[in-house]
N, C-alpha and C. Protein backbone atom coordinates (compact mmCIF):
# COMPACT_ATOMS: atom_id res chain seq x y z
N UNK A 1 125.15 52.08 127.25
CA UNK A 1 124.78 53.40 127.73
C UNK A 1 125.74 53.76 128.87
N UNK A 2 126.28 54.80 128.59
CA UNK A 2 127.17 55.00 129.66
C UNK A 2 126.61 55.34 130.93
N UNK A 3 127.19 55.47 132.23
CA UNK A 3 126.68 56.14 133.57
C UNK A 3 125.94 57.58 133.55
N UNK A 4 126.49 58.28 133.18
CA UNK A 4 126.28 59.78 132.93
C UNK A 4 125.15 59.60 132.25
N UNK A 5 125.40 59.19 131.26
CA UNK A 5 123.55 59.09 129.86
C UNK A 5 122.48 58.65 131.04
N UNK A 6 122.64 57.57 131.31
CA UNK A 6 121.95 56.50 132.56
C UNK A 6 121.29 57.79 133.49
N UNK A 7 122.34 58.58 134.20
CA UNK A 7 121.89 59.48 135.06
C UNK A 7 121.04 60.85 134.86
N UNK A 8 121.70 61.18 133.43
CA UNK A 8 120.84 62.01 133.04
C UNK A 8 119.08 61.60 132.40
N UNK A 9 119.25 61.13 132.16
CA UNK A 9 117.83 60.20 132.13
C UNK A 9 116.83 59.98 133.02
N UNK A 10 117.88 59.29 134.16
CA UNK A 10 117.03 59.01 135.66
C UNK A 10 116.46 60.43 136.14
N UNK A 11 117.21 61.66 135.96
CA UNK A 11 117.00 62.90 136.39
C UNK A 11 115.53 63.57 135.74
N UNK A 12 115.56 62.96 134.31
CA UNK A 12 114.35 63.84 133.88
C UNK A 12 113.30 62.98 134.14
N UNK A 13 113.29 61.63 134.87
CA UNK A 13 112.58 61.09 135.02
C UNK A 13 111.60 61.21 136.14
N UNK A 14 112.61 61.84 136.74
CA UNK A 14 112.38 62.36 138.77
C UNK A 14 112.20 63.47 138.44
N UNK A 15 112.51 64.51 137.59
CA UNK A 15 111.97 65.75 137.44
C UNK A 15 110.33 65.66 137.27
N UNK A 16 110.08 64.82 136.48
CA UNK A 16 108.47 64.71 136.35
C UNK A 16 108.10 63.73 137.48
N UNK A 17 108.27 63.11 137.92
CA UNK A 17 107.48 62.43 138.70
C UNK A 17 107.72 63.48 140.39
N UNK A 18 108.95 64.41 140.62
CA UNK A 18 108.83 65.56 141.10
C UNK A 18 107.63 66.50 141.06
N UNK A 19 107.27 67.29 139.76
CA UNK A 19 106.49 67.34 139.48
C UNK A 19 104.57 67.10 139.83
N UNK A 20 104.76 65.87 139.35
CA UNK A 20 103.45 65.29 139.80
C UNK A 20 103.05 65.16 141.22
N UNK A 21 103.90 64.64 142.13
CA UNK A 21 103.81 64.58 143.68
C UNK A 21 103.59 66.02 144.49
N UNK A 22 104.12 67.14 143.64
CA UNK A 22 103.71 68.74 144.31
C UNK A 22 104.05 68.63 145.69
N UNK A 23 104.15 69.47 146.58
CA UNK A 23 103.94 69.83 147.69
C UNK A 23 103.79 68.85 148.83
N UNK A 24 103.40 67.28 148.61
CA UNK A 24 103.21 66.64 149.71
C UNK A 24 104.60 66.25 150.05
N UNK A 25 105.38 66.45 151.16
CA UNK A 25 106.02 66.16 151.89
C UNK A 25 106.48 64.69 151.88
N UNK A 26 105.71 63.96 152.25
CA UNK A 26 106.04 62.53 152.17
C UNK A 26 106.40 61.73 150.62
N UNK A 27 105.63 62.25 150.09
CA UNK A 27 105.98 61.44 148.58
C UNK A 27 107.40 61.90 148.32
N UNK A 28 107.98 63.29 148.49
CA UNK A 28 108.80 64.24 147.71
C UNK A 28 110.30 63.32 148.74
N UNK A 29 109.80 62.94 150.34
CA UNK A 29 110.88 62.24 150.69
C UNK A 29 110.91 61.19 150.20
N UNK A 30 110.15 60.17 149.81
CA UNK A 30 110.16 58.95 149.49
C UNK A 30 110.81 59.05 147.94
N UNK A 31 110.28 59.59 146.79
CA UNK A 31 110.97 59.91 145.75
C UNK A 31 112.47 60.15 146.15
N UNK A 32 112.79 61.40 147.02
CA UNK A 32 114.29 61.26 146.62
C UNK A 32 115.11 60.58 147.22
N UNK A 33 114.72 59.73 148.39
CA UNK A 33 115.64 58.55 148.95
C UNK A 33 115.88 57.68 147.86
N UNK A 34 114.17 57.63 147.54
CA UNK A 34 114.50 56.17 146.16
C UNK A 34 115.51 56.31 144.93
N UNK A 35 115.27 57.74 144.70
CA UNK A 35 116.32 58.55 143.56
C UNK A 35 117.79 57.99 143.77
N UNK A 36 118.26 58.16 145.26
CA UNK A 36 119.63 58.58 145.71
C UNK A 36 119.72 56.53 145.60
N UNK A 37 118.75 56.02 146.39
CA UNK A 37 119.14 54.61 146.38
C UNK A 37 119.60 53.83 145.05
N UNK A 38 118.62 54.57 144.43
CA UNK A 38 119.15 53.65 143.16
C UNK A 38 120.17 53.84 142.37
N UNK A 39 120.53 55.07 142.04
CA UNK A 39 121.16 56.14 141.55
C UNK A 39 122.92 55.50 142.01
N UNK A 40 122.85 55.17 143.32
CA UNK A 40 123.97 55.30 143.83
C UNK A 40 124.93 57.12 144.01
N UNK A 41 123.80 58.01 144.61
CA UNK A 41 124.42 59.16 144.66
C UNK A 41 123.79 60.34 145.31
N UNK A 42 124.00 61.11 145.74
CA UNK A 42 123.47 62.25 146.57
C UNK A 42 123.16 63.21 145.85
N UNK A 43 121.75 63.85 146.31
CA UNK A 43 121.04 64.45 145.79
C UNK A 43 120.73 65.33 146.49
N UNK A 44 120.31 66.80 146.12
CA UNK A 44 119.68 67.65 146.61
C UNK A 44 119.01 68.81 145.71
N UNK A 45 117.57 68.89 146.05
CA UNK A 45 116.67 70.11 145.55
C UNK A 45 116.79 71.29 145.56
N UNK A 46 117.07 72.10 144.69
CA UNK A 46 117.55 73.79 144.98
C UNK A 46 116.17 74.55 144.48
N UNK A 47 116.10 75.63 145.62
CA UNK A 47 115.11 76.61 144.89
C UNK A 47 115.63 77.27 143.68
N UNK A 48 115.00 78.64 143.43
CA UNK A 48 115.23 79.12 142.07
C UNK A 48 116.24 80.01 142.41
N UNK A 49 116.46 80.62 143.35
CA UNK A 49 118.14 81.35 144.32
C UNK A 49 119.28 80.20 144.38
N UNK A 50 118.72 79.19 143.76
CA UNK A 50 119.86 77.76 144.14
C UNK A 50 120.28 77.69 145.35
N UNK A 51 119.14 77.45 146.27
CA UNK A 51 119.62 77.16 148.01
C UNK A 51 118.92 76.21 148.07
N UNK A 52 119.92 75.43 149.04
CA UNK A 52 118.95 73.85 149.13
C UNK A 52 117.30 73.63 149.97
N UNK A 53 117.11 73.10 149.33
CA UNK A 53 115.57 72.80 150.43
C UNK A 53 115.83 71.64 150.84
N UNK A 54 115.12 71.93 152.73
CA UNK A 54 115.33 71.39 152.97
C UNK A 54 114.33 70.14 153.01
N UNK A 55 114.79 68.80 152.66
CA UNK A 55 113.80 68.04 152.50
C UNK A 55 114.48 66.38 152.96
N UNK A 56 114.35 65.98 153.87
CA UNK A 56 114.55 64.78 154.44
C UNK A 56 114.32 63.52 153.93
N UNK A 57 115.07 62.53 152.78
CA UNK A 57 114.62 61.93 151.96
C UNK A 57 114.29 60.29 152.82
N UNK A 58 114.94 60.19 153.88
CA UNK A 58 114.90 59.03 154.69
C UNK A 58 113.89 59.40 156.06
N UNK A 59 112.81 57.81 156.27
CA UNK A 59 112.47 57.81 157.56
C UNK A 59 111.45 56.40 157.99
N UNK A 60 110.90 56.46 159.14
CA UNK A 60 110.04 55.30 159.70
C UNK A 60 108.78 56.17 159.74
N UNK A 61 107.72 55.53 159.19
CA UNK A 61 106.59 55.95 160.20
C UNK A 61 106.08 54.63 160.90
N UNK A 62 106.23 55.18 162.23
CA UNK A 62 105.65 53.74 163.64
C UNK A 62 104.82 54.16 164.04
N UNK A 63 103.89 52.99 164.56
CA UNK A 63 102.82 53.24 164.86
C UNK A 63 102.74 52.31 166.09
N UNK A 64 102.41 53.41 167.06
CA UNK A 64 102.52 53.08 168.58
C UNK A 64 101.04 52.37 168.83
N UNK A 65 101.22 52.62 170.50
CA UNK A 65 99.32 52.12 170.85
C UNK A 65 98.40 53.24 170.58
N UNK A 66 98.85 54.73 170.91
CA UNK A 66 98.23 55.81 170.64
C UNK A 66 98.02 56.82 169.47
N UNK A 67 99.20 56.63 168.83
CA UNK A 67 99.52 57.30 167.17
C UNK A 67 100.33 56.82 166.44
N UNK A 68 100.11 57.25 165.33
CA UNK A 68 101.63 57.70 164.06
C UNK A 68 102.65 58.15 164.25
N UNK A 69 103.37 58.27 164.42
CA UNK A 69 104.40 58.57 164.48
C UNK A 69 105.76 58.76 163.41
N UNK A 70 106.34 59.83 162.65
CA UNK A 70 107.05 59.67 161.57
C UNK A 70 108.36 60.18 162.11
N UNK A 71 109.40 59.30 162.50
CA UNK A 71 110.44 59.29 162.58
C UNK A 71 111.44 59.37 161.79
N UNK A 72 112.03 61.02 161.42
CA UNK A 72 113.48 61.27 160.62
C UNK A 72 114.63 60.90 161.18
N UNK A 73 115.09 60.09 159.69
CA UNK A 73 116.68 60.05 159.53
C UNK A 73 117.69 61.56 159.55
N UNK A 74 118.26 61.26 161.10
CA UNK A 74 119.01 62.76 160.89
C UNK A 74 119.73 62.82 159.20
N UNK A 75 119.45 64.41 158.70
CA UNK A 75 120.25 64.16 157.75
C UNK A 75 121.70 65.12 157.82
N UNK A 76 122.00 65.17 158.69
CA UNK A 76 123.27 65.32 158.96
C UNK A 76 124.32 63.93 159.37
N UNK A 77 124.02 63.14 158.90
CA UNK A 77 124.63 61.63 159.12
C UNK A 77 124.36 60.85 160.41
N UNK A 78 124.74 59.62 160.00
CA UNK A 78 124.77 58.97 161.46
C UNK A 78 125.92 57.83 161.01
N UNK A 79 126.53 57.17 162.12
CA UNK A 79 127.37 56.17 162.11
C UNK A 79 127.01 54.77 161.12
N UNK A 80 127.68 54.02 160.08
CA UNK A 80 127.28 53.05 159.23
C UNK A 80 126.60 52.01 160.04
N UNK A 81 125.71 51.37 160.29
CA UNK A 81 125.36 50.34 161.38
C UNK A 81 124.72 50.89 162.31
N UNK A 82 124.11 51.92 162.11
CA UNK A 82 123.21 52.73 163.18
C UNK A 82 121.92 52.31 162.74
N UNK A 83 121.20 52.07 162.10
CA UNK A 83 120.21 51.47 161.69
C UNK A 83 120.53 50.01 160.76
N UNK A 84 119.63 48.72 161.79
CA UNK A 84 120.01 47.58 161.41
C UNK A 84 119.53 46.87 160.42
N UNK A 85 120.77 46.16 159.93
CA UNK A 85 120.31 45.55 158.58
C UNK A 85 118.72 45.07 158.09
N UNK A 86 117.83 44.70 157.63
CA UNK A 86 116.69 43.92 157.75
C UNK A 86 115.64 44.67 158.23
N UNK A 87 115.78 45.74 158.48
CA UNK A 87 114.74 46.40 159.29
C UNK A 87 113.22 46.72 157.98
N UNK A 88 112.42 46.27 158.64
CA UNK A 88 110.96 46.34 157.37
C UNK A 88 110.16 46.71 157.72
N UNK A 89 108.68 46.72 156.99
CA UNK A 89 107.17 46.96 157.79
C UNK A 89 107.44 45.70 158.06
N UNK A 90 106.51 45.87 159.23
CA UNK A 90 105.69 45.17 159.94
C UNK A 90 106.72 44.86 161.16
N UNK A 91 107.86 44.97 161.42
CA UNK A 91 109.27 44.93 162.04
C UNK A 91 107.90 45.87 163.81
N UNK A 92 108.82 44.82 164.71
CA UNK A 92 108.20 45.79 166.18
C UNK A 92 109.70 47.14 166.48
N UNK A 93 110.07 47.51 166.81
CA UNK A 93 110.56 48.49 167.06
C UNK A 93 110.98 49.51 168.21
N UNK A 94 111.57 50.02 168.98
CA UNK A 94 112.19 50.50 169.75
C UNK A 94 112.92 52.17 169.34
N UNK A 95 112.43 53.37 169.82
CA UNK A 95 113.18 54.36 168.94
C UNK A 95 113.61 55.33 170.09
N UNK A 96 114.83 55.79 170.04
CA UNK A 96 115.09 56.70 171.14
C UNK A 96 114.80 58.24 169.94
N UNK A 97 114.64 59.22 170.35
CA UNK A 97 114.19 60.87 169.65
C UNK A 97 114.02 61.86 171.00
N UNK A 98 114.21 63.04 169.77
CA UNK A 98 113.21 64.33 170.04
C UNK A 98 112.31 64.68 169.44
N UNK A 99 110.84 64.81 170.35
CA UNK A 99 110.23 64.88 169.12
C UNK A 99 109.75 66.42 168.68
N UNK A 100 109.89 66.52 167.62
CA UNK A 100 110.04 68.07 167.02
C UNK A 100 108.71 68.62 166.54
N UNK A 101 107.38 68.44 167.19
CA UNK A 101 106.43 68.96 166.90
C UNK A 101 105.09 69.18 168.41
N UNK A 102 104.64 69.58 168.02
CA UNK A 102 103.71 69.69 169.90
C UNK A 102 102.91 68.86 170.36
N UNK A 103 102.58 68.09 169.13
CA UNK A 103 101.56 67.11 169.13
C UNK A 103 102.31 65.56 169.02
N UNK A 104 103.62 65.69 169.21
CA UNK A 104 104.78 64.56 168.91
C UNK A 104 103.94 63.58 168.00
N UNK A 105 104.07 64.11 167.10
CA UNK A 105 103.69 63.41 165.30
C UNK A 105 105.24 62.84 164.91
N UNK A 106 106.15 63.93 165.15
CA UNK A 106 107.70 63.75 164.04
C UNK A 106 108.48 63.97 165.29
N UNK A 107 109.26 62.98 165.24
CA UNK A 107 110.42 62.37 165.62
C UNK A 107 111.50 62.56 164.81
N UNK A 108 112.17 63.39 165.37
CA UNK A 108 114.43 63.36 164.88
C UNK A 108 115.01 61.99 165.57
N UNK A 109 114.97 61.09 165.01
CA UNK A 109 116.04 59.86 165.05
C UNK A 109 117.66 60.06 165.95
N UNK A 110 117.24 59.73 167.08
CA UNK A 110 119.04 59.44 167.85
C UNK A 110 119.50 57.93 167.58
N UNK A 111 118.64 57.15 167.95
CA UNK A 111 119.17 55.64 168.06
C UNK A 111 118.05 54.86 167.81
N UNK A 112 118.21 53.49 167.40
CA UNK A 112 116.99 52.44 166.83
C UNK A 112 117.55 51.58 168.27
N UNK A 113 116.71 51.49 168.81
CA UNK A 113 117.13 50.33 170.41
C UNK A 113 117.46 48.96 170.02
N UNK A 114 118.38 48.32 170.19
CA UNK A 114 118.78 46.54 169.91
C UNK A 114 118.64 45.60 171.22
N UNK A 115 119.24 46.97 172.01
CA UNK A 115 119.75 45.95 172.92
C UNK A 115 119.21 46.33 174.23
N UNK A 116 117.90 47.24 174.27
CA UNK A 116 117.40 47.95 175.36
C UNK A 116 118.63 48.62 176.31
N UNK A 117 119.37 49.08 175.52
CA UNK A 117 119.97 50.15 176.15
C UNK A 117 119.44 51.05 177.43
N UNK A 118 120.24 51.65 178.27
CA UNK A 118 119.41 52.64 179.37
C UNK A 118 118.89 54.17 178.01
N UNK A 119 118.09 54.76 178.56
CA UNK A 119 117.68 56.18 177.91
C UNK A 119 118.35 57.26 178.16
N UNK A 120 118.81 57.56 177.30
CA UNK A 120 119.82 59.12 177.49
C UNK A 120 118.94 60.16 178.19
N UNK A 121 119.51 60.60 179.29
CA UNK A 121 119.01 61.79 179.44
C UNK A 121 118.17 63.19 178.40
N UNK A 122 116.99 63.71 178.64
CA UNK A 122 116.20 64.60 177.52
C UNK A 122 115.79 63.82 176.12
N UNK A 123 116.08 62.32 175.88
CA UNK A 123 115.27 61.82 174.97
C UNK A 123 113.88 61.40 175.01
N UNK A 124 113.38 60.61 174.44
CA UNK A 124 112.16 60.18 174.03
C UNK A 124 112.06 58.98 173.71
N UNK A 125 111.71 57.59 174.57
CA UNK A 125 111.35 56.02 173.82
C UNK A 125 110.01 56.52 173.35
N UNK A 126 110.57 56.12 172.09
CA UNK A 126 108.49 55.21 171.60
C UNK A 126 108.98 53.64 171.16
N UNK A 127 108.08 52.71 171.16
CA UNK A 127 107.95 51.67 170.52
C UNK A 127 106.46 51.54 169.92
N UNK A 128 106.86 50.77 168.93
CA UNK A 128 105.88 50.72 167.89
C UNK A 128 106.06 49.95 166.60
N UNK A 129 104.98 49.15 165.62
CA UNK A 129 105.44 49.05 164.78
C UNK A 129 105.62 49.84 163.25
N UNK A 130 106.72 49.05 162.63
CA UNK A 130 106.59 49.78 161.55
C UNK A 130 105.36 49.85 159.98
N UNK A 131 104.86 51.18 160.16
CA UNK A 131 103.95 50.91 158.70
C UNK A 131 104.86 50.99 157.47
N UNK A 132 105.62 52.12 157.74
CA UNK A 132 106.36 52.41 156.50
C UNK A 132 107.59 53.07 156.48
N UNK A 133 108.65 52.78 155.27
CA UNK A 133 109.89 53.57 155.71
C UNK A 133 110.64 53.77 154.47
N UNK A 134 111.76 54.70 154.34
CA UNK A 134 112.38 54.56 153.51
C UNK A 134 114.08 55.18 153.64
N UNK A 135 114.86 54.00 153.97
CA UNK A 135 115.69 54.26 154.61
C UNK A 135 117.36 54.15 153.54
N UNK A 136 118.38 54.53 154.30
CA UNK A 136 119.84 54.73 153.16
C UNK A 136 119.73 53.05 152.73
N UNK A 137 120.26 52.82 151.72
CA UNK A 137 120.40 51.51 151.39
C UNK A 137 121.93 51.76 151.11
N UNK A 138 122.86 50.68 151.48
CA UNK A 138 124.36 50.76 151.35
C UNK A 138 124.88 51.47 149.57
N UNK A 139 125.66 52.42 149.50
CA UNK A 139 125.78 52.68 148.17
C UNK A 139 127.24 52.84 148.35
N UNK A 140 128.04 53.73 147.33
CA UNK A 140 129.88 53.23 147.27
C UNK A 140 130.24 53.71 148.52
N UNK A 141 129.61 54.66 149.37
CA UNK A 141 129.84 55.10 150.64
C UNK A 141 129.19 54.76 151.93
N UNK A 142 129.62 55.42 152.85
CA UNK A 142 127.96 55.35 154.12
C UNK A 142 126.97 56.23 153.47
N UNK A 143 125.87 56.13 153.06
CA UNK A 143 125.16 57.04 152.32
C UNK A 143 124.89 58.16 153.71
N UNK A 144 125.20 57.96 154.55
CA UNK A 144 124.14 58.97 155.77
C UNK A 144 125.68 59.93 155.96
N UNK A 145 126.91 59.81 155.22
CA UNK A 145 127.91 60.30 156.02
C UNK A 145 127.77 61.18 153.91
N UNK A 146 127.93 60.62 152.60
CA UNK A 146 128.05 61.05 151.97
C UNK A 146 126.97 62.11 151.55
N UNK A 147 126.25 61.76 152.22
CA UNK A 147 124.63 62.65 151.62
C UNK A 147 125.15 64.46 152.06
N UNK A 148 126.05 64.33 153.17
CA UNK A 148 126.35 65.39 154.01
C UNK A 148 127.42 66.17 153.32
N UNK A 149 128.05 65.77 152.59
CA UNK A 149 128.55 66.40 151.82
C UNK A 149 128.05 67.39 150.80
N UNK A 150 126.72 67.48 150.04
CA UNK A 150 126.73 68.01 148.83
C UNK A 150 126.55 69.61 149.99
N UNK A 151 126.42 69.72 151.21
CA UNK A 151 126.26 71.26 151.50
C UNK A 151 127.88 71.62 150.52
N UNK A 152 129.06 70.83 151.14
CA UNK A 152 130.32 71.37 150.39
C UNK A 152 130.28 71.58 148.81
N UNK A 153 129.74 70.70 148.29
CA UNK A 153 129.35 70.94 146.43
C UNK A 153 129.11 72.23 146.41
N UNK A 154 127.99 72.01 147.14
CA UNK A 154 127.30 73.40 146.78
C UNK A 154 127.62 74.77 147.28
C-alpha cells in the first residue's frame, strides 16, 4: 500500500471519528495531535469558506493543589527540546504561562521549568501534576516548527 493510499484512508478514518467527537474541544485536540503523530504530517481543519479553525491539537492538563489546569502548546512553534523527552502522567511538573482565561483554567505554554530557572517578568509558575497530555512526538521535522507552516499551504 503505498503512503498516499495509507493517508488517504487514515483521513476518512478521522473524518468519522471527527465526526463523532462534535464540538468538544478536548477530544477534537487530542484526535488531531494523534492524527498528525502518527501520520507523520501537519494538519489543519477548514471551515466551509476554507479558513482554518482554530484548534490547538497539543497540551498538559496539571493539576495543581487548587485546580485543573489545561496548558497549550503554543501553536505557533517552539524550539526542538523545549518540552522534555519522557514527559508523562503522573510526571510532577513546573510550568511558566499566561494564563488566558479569568478563572486561570488555560494556560499558553512559555517554558516547562528543568532547572528552576528565575521567572520572567509578567509570567505565571504553576506546578502541578500531570493528568493528561498530548504532546508533538518527533516526526521528519520539529513538528512545533513544521505544523506552522500549513498557514503558507494554505
Amino acid at each position: 500500500m503505498s503512503k498516499i493510499h495509507a493517508l488517504e484512508q487514515n483521513m476518512s478514518h478521522f473524518e468519522d471519528q471527527y465526526e463523532q467527537v462534535g464540538s468538544n474541544n478536548q477530544q477534537v485536540s487530542r484526535l488531531l495531535g494523534a492524527f498528525m503523530n502518527d501520520n507523520d504530517t501537519s494538519t489543519s481543519i477548514l471551515n466551509h469558506r476554507f479558513e482554518r479553525i482554530s484548534i490547538n491539537p497539543y497540551f498538559l492538563e496539571l493539576q495543581t493543589d487548587r485546580q485543573a489546569i489545561t496548558i497549550r502548546v503554543p501553536a505557533d512553534g517552539m524550539e526542538l527540546g523545549a518540552i522534555p523527552n519522557g514527559i508523562q502522567i503522573g510526571d510532577t511538573t513546573v510550568i511558566d504561562g499566561i494564563f488566558m482565561d479569568e478563572d486561570d483554567t488555560v494556560m499558553q505554554l512559555v517554558a516547562i521549568q528543568q532547572k528552576n530557572e528565575d521567572l520572567v517578568n509578567r509570567l505565571t509558575r504553576v506546578k502541578g501534576k500531570i493528568t493528561d497530555l498530548m504532546l508533538p512526538e518527533q516526526r521528519s521535522y520539529n513538528p512545533l516548527y513544521q505544523d506552522t507552516l500549513i498557514d503558507e499551504a494554505l
